[in-house]
N, C-alpha and C. Protein backbone atom coordinates (compact mmCIF):
# COMPACT_ATOMS: atom_id res chain seq x y z
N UNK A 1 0.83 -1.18 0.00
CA UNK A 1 0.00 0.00 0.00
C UNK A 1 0.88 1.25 0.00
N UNK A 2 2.05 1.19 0.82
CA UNK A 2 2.71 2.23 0.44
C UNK A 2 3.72 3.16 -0.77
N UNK A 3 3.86 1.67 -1.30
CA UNK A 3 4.15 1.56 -2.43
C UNK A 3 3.11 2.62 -3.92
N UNK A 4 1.94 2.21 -3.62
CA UNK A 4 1.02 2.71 -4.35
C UNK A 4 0.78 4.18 -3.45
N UNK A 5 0.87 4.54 -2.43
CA UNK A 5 0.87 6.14 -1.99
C UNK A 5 1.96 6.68 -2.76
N UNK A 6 2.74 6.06 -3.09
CA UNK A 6 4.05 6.81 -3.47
C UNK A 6 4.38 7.05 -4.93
N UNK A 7 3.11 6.66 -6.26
CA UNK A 7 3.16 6.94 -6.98
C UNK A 7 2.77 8.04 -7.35
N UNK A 8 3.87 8.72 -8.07
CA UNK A 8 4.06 9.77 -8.94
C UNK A 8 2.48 10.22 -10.31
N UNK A 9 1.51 10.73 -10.14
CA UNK A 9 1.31 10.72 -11.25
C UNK A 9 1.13 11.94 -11.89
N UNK A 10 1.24 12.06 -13.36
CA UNK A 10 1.70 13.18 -13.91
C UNK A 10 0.34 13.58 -14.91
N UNK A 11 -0.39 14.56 -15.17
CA UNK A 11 -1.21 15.22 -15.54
C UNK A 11 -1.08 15.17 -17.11
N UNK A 12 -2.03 14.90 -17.60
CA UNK A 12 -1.96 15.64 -19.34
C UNK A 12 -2.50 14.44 -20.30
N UNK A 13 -2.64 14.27 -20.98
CA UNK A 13 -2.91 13.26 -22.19
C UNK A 13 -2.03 12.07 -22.50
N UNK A 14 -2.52 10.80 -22.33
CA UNK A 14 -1.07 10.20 -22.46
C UNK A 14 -1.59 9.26 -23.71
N UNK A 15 -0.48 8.21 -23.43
CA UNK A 15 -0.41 7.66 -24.76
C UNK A 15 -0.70 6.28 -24.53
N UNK A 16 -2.28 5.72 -24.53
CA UNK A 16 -2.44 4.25 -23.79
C UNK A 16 -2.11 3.69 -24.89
N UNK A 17 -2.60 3.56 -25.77
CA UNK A 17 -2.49 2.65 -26.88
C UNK A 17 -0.87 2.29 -27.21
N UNK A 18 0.11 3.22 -26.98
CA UNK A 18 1.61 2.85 -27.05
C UNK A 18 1.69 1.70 -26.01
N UNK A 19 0.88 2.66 -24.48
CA UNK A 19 1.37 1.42 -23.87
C UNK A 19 0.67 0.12 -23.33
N UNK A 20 -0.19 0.35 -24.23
CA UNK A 20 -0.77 -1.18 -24.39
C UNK A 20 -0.28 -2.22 -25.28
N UNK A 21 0.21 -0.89 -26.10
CA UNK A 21 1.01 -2.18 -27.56
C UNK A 21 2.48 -2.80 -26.88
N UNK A 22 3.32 -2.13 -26.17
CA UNK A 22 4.12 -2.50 -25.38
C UNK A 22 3.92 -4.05 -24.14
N UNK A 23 2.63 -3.20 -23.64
CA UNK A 23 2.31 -4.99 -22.65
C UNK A 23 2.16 -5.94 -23.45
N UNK A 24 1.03 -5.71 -24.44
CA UNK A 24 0.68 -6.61 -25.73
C UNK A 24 1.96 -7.66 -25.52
N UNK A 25 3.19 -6.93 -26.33
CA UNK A 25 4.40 -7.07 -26.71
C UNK A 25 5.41 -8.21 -25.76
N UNK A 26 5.04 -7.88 -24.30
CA UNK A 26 5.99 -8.23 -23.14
C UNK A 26 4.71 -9.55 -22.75
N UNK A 27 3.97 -9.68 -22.93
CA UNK A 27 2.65 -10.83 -22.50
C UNK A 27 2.70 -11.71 -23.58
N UNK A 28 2.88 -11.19 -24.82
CA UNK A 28 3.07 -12.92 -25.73
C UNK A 28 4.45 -13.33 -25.81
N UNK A 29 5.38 -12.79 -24.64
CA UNK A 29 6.64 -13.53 -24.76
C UNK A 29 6.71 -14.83 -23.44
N UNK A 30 5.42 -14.18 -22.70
CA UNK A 30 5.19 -15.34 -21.51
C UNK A 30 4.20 -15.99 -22.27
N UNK A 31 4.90 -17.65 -21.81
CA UNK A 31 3.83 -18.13 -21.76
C UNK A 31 2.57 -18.64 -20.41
N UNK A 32 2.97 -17.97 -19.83
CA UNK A 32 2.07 -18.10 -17.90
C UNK A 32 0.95 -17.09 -18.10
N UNK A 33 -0.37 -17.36 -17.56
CA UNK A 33 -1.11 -15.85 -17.05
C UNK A 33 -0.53 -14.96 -16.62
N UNK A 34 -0.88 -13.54 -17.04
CA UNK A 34 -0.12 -12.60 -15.93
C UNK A 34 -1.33 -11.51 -15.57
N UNK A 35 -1.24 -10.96 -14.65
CA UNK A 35 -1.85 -9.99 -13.93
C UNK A 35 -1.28 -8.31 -14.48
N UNK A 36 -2.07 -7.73 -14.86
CA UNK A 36 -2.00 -6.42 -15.62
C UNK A 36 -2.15 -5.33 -15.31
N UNK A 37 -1.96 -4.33 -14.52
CA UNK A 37 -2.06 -3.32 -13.46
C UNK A 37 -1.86 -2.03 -14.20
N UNK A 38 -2.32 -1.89 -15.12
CA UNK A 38 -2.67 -0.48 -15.55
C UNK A 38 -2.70 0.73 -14.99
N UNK A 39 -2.27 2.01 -14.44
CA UNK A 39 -2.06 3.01 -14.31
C UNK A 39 -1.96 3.79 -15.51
N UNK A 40 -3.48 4.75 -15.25
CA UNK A 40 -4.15 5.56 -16.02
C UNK A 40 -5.61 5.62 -15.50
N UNK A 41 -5.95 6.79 -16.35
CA UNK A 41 -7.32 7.27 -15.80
C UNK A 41 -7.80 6.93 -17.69
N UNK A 42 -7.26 6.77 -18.31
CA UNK A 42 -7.57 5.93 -19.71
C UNK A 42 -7.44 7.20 -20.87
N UNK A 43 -7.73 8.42 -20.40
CA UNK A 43 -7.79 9.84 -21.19
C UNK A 43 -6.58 9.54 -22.39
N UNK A 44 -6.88 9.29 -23.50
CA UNK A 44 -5.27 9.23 -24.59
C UNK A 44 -5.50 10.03 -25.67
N UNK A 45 -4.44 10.16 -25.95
CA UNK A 45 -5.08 11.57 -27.62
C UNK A 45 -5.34 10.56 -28.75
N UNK A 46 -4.97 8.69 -28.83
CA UNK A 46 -5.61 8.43 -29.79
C UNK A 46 -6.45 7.09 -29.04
N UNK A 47 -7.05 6.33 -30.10
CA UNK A 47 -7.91 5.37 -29.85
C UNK A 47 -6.79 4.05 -29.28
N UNK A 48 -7.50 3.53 -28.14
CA UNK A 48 -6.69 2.01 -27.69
C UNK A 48 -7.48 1.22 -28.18
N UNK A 49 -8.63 0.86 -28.14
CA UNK A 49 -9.61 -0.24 -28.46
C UNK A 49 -8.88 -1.42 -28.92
N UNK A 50 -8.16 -1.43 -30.02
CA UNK A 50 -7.92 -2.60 -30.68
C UNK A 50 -6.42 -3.44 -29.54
N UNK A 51 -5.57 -2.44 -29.15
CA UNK A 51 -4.47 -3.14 -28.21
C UNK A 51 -5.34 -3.80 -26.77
N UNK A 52 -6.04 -2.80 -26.30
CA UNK A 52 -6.90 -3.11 -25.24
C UNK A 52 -7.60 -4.34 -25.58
N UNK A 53 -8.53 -4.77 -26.14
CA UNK A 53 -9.58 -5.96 -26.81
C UNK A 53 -8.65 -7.13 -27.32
N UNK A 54 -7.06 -7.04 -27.49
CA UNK A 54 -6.62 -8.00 -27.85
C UNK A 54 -5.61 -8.52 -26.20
N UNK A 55 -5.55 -7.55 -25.36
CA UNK A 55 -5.44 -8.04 -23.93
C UNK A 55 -6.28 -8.84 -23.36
N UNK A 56 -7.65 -8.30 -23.56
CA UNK A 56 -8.50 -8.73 -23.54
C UNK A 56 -9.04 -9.83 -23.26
N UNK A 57 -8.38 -10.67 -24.54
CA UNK A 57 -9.04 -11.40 -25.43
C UNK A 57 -8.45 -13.02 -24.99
N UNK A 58 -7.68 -13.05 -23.82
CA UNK A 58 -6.88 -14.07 -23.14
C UNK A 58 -7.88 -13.98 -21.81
N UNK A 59 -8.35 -14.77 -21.46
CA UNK A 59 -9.00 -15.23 -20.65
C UNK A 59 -8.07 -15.53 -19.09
N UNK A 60 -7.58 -16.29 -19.50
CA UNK A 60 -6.52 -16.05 -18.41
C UNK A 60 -5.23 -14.83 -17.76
N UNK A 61 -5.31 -14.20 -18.79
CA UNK A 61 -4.76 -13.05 -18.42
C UNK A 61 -6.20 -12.12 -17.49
N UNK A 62 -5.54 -11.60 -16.93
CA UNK A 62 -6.19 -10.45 -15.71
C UNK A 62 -5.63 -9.04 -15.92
N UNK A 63 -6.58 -8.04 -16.02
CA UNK A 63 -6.63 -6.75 -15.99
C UNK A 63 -7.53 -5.97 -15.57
N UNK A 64 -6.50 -5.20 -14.46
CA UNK A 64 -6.69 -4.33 -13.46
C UNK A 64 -5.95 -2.39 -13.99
N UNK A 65 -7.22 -1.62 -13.30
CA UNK A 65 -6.84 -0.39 -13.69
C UNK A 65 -6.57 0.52 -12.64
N UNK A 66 -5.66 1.31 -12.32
CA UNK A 66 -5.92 1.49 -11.17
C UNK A 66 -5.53 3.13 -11.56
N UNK A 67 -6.40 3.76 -11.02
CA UNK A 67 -6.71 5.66 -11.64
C UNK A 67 -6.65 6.09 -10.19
N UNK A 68 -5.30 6.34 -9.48
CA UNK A 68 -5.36 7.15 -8.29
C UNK A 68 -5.38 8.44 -8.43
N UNK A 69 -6.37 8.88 -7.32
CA UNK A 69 -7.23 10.08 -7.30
C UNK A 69 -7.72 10.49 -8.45
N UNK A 70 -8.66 9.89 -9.27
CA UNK A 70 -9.16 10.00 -10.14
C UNK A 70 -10.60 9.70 -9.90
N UNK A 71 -11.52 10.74 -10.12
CA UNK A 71 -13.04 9.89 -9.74
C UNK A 71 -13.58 9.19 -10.98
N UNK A 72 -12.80 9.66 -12.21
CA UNK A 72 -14.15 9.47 -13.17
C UNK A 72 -12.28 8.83 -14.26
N UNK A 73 -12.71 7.83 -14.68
CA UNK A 73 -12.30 7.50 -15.76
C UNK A 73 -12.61 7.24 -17.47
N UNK A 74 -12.10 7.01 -18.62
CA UNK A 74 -12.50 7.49 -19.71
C UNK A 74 -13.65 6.64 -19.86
N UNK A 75 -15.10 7.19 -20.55
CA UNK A 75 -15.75 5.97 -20.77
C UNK A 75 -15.36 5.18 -21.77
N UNK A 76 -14.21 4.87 -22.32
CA UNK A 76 -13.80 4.46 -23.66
C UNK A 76 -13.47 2.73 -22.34
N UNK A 77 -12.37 3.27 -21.66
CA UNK A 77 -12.03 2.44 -20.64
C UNK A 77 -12.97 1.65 -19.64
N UNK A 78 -14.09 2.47 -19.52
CA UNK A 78 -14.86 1.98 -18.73
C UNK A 78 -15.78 0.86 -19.40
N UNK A 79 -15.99 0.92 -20.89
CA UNK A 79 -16.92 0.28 -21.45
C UNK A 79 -16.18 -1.28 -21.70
N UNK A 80 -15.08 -1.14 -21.85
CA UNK A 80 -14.26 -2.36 -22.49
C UNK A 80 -13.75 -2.96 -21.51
N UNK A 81 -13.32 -2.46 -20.27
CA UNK A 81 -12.95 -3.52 -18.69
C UNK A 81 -14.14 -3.52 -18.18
N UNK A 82 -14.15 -4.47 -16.80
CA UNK A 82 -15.33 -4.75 -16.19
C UNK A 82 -14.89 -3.24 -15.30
N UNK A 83 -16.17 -3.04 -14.88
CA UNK A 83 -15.96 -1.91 -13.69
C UNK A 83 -15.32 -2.64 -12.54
N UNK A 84 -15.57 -3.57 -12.12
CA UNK A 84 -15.07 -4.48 -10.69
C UNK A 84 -13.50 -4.03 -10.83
N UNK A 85 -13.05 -4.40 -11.94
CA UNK A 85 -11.39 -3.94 -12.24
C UNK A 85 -10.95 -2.84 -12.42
N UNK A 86 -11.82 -1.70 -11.75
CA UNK A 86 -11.42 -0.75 -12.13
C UNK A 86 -11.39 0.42 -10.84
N UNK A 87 -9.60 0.70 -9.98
CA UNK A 87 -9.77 1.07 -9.02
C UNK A 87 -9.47 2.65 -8.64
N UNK A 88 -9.94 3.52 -8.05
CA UNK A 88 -10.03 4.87 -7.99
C UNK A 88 -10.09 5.16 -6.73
N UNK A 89 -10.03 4.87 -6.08
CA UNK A 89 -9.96 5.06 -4.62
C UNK A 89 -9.04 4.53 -3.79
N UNK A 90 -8.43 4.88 -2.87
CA UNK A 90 -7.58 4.86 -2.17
C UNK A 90 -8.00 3.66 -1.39
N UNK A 91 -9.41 3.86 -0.79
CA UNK A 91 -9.95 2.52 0.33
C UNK A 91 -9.78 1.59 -0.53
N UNK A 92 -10.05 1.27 -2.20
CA UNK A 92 -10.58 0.13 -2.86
C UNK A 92 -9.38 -0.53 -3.04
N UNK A 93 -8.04 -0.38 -2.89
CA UNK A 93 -6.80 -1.08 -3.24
C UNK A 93 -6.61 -2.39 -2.40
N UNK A 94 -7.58 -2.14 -1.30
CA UNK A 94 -7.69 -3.76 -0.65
C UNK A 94 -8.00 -4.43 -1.76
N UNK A 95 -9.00 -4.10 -2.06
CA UNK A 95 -9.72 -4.99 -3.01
C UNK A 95 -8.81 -5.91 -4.53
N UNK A 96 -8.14 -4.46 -4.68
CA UNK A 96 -6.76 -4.75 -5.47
C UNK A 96 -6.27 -5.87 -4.96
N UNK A 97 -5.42 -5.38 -3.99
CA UNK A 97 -4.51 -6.22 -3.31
C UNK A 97 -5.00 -8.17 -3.05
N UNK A 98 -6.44 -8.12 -2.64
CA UNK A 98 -7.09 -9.30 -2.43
C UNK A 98 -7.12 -10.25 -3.94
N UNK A 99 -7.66 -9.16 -4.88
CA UNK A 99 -7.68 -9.89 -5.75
C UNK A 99 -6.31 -10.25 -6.88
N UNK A 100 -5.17 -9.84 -6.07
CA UNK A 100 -3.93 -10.10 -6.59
C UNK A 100 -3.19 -11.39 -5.68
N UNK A 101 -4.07 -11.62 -4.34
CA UNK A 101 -3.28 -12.34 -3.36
C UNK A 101 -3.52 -13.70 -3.98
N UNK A 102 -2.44 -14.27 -3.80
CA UNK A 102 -2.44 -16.20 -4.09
C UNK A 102 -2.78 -16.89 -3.11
């Protein structure tokens, strides 16, 4: 938890779709499930849909978003993850945390 107080986050438009194509990239070199922890509030100057939906699209892979101090995230983001995975609050990182525990 303190770990996550201690992130840095930086204001402005970013670039999800780069860095989704990047996880994309680093996830078909495993072959194990992995757990996906997104940091962002989803806001990007272009469209993710297609990197996002092909994360997606592994069943066994898991993705989690986590938008500190953020109330409202993009509905682009909101429509394509489950809301359950999607954390904004400071109290809800238990929930994180639980659903990361083995």
């Amino acid at each position: 938890m303190r770990r996550i107080e201690e992130i840095d986050y930086f204001g402005g438009v970013g670039d999800v779709a780069n860095a989704l194509k990047l996880a994309n990239d680093l996830i078909a070199k495993n072959s194990m499930p992995v757990d996906v922890i997104f940091v962002s509030d989803g806001y990007s100057s272009e469209n993710y849909t297609d990197p996002l939906q092909k994360m997606l699209a592994n069943d066994a892979n898991r993705f989690f978003v986590l938008a500190p101090n953020h109330k409202k995230v993009s509905s682009q983001l909101s429509i394509l993850v489950n809301s359950q995975n999607i954390y904004n609050k400071f109290e809800n990182l238990v929930g994180l945390r639980d659903n990361l525990a083995c």
